[in-house]
C-alpha atoms as a PDB file:
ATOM      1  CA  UNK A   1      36.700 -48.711  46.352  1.00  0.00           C
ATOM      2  CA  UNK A   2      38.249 -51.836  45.756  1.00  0.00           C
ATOM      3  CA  UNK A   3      37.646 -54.714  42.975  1.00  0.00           C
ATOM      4  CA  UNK A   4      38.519 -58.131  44.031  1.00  0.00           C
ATOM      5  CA  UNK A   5      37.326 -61.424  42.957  1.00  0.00           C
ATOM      6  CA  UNK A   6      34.044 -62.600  44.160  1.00  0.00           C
ATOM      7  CA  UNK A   7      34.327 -65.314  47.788  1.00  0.00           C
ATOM      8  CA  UNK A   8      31.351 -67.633  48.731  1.00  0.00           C
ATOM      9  CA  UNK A   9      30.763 -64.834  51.238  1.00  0.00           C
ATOM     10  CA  UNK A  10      29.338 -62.477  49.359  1.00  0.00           C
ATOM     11  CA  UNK A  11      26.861 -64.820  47.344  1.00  0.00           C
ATOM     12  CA  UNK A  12      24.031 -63.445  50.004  1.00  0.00           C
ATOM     13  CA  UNK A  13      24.514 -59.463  49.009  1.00  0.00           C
ATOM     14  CA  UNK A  14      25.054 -60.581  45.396  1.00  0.00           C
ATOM     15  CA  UNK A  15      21.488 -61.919  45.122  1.00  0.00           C
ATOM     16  CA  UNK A  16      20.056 -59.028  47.007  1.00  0.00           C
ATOM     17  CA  UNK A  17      21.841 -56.541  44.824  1.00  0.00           C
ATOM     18  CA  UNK A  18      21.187 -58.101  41.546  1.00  0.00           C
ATOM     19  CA  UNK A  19      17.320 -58.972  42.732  1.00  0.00           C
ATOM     20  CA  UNK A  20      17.298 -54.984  42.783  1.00  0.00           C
ATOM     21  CA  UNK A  21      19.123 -54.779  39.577  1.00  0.00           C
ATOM     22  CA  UNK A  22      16.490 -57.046  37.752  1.00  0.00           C
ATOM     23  CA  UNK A  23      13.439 -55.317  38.763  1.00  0.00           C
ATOM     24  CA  UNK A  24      14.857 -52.130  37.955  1.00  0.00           C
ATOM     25  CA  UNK A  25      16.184 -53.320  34.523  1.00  0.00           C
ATOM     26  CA  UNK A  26      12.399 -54.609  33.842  1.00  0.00           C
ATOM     27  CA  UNK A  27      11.274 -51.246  34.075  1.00  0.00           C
ATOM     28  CA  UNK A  28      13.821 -49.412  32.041  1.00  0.00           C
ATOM     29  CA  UNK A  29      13.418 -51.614  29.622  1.00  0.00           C
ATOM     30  CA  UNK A  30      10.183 -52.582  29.255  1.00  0.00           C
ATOM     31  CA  UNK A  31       9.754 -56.139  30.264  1.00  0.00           C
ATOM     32  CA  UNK A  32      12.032 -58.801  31.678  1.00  0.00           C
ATOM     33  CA  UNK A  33      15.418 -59.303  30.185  1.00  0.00           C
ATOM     34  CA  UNK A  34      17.476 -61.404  33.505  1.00  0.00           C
ATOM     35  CA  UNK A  35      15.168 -63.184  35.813  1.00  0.00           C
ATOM     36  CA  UNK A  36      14.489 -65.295  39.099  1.00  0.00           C
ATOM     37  CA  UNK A  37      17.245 -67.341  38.344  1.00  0.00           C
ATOM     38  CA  UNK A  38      19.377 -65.538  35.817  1.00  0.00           C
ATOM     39  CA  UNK A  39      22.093 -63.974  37.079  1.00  0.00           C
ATOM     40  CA  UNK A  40      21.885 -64.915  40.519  1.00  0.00           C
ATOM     41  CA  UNK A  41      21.924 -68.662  40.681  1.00  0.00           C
ATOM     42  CA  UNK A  42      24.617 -68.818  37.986  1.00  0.00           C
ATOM     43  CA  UNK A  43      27.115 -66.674  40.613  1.00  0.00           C
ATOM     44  CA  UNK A  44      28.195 -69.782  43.184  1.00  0.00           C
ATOM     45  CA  UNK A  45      29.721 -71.663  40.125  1.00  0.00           C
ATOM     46  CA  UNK A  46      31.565 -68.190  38.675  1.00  0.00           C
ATOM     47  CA  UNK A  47      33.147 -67.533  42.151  1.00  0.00           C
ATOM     48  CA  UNK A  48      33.636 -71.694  42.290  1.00  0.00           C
ATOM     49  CA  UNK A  49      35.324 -70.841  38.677  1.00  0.00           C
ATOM     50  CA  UNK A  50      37.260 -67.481  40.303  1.00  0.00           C
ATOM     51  CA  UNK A  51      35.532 -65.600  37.031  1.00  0.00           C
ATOM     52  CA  UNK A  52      33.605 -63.092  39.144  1.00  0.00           C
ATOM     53  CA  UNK A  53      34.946 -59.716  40.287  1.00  0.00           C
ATOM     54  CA  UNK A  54      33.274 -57.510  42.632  1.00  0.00           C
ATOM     55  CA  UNK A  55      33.908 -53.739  43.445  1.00  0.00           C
ATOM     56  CA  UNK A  56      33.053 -52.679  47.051  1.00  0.00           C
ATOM     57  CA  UNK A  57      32.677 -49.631  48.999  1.00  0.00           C
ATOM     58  CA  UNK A  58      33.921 -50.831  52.276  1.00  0.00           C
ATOM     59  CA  UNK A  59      31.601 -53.884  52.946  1.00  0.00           C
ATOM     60  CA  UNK A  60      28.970 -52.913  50.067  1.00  0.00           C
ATOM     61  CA  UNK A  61      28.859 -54.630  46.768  1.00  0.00           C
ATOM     62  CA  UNK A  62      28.685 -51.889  43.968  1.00  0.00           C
ATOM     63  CA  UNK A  63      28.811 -53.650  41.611  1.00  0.00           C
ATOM     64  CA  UNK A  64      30.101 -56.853  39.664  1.00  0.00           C
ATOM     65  CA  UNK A  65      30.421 -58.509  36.544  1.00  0.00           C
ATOM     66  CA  UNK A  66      32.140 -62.138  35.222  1.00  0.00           C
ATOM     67  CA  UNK A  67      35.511 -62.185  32.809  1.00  0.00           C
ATOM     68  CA  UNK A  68      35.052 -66.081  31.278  1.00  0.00           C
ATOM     69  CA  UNK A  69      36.553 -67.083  27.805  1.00  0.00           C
ATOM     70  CA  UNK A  70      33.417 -68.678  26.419  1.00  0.00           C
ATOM     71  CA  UNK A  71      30.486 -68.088  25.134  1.00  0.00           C
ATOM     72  CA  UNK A  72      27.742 -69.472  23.728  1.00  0.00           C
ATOM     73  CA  UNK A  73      26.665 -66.956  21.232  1.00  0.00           C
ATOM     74  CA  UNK A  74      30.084 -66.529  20.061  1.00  0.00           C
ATOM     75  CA  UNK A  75      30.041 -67.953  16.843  1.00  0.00           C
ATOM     76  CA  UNK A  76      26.782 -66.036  15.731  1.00  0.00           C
ATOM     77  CA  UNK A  77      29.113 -62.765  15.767  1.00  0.00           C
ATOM     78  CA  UNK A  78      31.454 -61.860  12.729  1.00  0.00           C
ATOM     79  CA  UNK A  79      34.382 -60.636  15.200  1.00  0.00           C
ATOM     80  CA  UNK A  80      37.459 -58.514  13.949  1.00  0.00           C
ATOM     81  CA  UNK A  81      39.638 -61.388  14.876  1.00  0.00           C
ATOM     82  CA  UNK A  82      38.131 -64.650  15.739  1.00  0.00           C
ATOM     83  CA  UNK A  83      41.887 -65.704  16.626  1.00  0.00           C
ATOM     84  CA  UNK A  84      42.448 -63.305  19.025  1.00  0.00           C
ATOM     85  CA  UNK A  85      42.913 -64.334  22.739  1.00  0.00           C
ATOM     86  CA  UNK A  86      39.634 -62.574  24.078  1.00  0.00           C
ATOM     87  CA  UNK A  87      37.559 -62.193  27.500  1.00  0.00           C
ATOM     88  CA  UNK A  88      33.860 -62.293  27.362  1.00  0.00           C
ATOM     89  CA  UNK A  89      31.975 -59.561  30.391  1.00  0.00           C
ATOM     90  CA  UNK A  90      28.682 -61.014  31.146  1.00  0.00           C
ATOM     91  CA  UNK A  91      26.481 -60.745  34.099  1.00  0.00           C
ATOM     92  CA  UNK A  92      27.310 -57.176  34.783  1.00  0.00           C
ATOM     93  CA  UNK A  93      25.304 -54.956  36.719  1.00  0.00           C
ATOM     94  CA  UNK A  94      25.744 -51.755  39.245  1.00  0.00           C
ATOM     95  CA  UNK A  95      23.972 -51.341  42.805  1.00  0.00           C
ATOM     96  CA  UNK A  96      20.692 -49.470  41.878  1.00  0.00           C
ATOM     97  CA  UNK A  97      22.034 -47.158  44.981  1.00  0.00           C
ATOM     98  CA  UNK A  98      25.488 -46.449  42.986  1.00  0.00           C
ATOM     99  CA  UNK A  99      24.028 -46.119  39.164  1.00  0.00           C
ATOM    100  CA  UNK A 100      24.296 -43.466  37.508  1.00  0.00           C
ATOM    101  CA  UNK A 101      27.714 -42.096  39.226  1.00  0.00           C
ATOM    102  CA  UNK A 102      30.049 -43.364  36.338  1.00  0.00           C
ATOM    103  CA  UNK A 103      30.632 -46.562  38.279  1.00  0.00           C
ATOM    104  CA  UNK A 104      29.755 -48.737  35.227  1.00  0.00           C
ATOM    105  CA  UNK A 105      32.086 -46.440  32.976  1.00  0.00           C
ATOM    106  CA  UNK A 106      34.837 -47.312  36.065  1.00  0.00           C
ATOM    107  CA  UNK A 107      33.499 -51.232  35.706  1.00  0.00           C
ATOM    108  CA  UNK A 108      34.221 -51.598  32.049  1.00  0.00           C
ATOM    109  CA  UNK A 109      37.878 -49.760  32.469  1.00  0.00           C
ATOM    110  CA  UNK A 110      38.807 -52.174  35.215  1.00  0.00           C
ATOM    111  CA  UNK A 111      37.749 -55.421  33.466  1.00  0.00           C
ATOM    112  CA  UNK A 112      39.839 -53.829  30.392  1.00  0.00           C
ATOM    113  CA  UNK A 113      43.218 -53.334  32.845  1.00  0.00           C
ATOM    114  CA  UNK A 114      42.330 -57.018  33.995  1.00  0.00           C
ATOM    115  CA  UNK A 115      41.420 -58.417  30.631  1.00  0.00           C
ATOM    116  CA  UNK A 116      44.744 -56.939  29.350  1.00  0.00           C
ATOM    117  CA  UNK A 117      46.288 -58.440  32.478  1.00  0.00           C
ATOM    118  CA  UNK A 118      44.996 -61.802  31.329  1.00  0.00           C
ATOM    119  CA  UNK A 119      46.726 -61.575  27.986  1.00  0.00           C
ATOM    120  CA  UNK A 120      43.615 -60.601  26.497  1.00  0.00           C
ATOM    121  CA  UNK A 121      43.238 -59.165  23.358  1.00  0.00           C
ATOM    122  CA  UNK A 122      39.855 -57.836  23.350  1.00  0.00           C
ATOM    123  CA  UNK A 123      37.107 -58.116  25.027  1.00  0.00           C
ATOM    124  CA  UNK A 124      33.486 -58.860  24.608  1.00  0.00           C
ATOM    125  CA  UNK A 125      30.105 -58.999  25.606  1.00  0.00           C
ATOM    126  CA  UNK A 126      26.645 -59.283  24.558  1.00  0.00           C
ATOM    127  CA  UNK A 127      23.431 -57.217  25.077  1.00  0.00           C
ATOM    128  CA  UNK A 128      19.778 -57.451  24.494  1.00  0.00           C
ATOM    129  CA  UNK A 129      18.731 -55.369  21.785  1.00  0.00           C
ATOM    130  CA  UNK A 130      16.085 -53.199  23.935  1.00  0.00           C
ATOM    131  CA  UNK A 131      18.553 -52.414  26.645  1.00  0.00           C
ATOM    132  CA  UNK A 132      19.088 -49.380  25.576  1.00  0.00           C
ATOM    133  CA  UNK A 133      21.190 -48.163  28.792  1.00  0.00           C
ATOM    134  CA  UNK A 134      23.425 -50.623  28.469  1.00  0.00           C
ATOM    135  CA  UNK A 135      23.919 -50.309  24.481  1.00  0.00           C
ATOM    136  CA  UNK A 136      24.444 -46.802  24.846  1.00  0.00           C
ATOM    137  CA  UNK A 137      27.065 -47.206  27.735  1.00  0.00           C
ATOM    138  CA  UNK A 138      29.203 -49.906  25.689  1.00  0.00           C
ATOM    139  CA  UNK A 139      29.415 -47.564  22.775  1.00  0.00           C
ATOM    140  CA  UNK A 140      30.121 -44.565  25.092  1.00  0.00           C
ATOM    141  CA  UNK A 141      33.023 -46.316  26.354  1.00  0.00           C
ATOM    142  CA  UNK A 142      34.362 -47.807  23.397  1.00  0.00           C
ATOM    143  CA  UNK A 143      33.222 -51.125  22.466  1.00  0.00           C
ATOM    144  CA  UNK A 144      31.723 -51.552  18.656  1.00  0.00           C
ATOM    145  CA  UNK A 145      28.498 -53.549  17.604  1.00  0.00           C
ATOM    146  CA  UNK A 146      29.759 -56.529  15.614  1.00  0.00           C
ATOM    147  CA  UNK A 147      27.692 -58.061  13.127  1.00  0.00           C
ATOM    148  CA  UNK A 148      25.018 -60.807  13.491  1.00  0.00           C
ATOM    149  CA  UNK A 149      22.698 -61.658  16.115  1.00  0.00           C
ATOM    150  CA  UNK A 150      21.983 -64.073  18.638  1.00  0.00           C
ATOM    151  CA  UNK A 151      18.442 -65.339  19.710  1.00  0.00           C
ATOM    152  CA  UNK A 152      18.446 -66.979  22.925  1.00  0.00           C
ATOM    153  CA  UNK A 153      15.465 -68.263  23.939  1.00  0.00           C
ATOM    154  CA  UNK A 154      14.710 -68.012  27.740  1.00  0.00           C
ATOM    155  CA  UNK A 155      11.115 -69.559  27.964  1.00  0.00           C
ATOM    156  CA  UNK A 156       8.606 -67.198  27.296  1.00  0.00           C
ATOM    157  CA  UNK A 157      10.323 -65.169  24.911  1.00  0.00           C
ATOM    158  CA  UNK A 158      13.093 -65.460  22.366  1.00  0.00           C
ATOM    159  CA  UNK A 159      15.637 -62.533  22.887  1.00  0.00           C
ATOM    160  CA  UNK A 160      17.827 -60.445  20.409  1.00  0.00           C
ATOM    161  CA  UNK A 161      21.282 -59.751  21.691  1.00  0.00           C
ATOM    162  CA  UNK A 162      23.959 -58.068  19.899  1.00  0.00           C
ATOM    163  CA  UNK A 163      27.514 -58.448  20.144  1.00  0.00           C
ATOM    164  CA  UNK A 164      30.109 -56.111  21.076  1.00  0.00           C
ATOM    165  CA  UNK A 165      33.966 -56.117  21.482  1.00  0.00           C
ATOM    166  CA  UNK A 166      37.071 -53.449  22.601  1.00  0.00           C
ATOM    167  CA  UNK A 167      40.532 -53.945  21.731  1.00  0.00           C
ATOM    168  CA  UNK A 168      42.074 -53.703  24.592  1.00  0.00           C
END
């Protein structure tokens, strides 16, 4: 498996991917967190921006995620250092067909080595509050819940997303 940035020629098996990785996230977590057009129409700009990484089997996407140095919830989070340089992971998500075969656990190591590589000092992310998969996976592989919350209102709900960082 290799991880590589993202190219405009993968934006086609991106949006089939993720379209899988919505619906199943809708059922493990009882209702809709991403939607029609979040993550999927947000990926053109992030490979326009070279912030999105892909791993791939050969041809296959197995997953992805984005390494930007914003983000809009940031200052509703009481960080350990709001000085530090830092990386924010967002829009990550595993190939229903790979899950649950440690590639996230993989995932979060390599955007650590490429954070670090960066001259990043930590990284950090932020998750809905009833994901519970992916809550449980950031504090199995190191990352701490910060305090504070951020409500983000998508339409017809307003979500609760916590925020997480790793020294890295």
């Amino acid at each position: 498996m290799e991880l590589r940035k993202a190219e405009m020629s993968d934006l086609v098996q991106l949006k089939s991917v993720f379209t899988e990785i919505v619906e199943e996230m809708t059922r493990s977590c009882n209702g809709r967190i991403w939607n029609d057009y979040y993550p999927c129409e947000l990926f053109e700009d992030d490979i326009k921006r070279s912030e999105l990484y892909v791993l791939t089997d050969n041809d296959i996407i197995v997953s992805a995620f984005v390494l930007c140095g914003t983000n809009e919830a940031e200052n509703y989070i009481e960080w350990e250092d709001k000085n530090a340089k830092v990386l924010y992971i967002d829009r990550f998500g595993v190939n229903v067909n790979y899950q649950h075969k440690g590639i996230a656990g993989k995932m979060l190591q390599l955007a650590s080595d490429t954070g670090k590589e960066n001259g990043a000092e930590y990284l950090r992310l932020f998750v809905v509050d009833r994901n519970l998969p992916a809550v449980n996976l950031y504090i199995k592989n190191g990352f701490n819940r910060k305090n504070g919350i951020y409500k983000e209102d998508i339409g017809y709900e307003v979500l609760t997303e916590f925020g997480f960082e790793k020294k890295i």
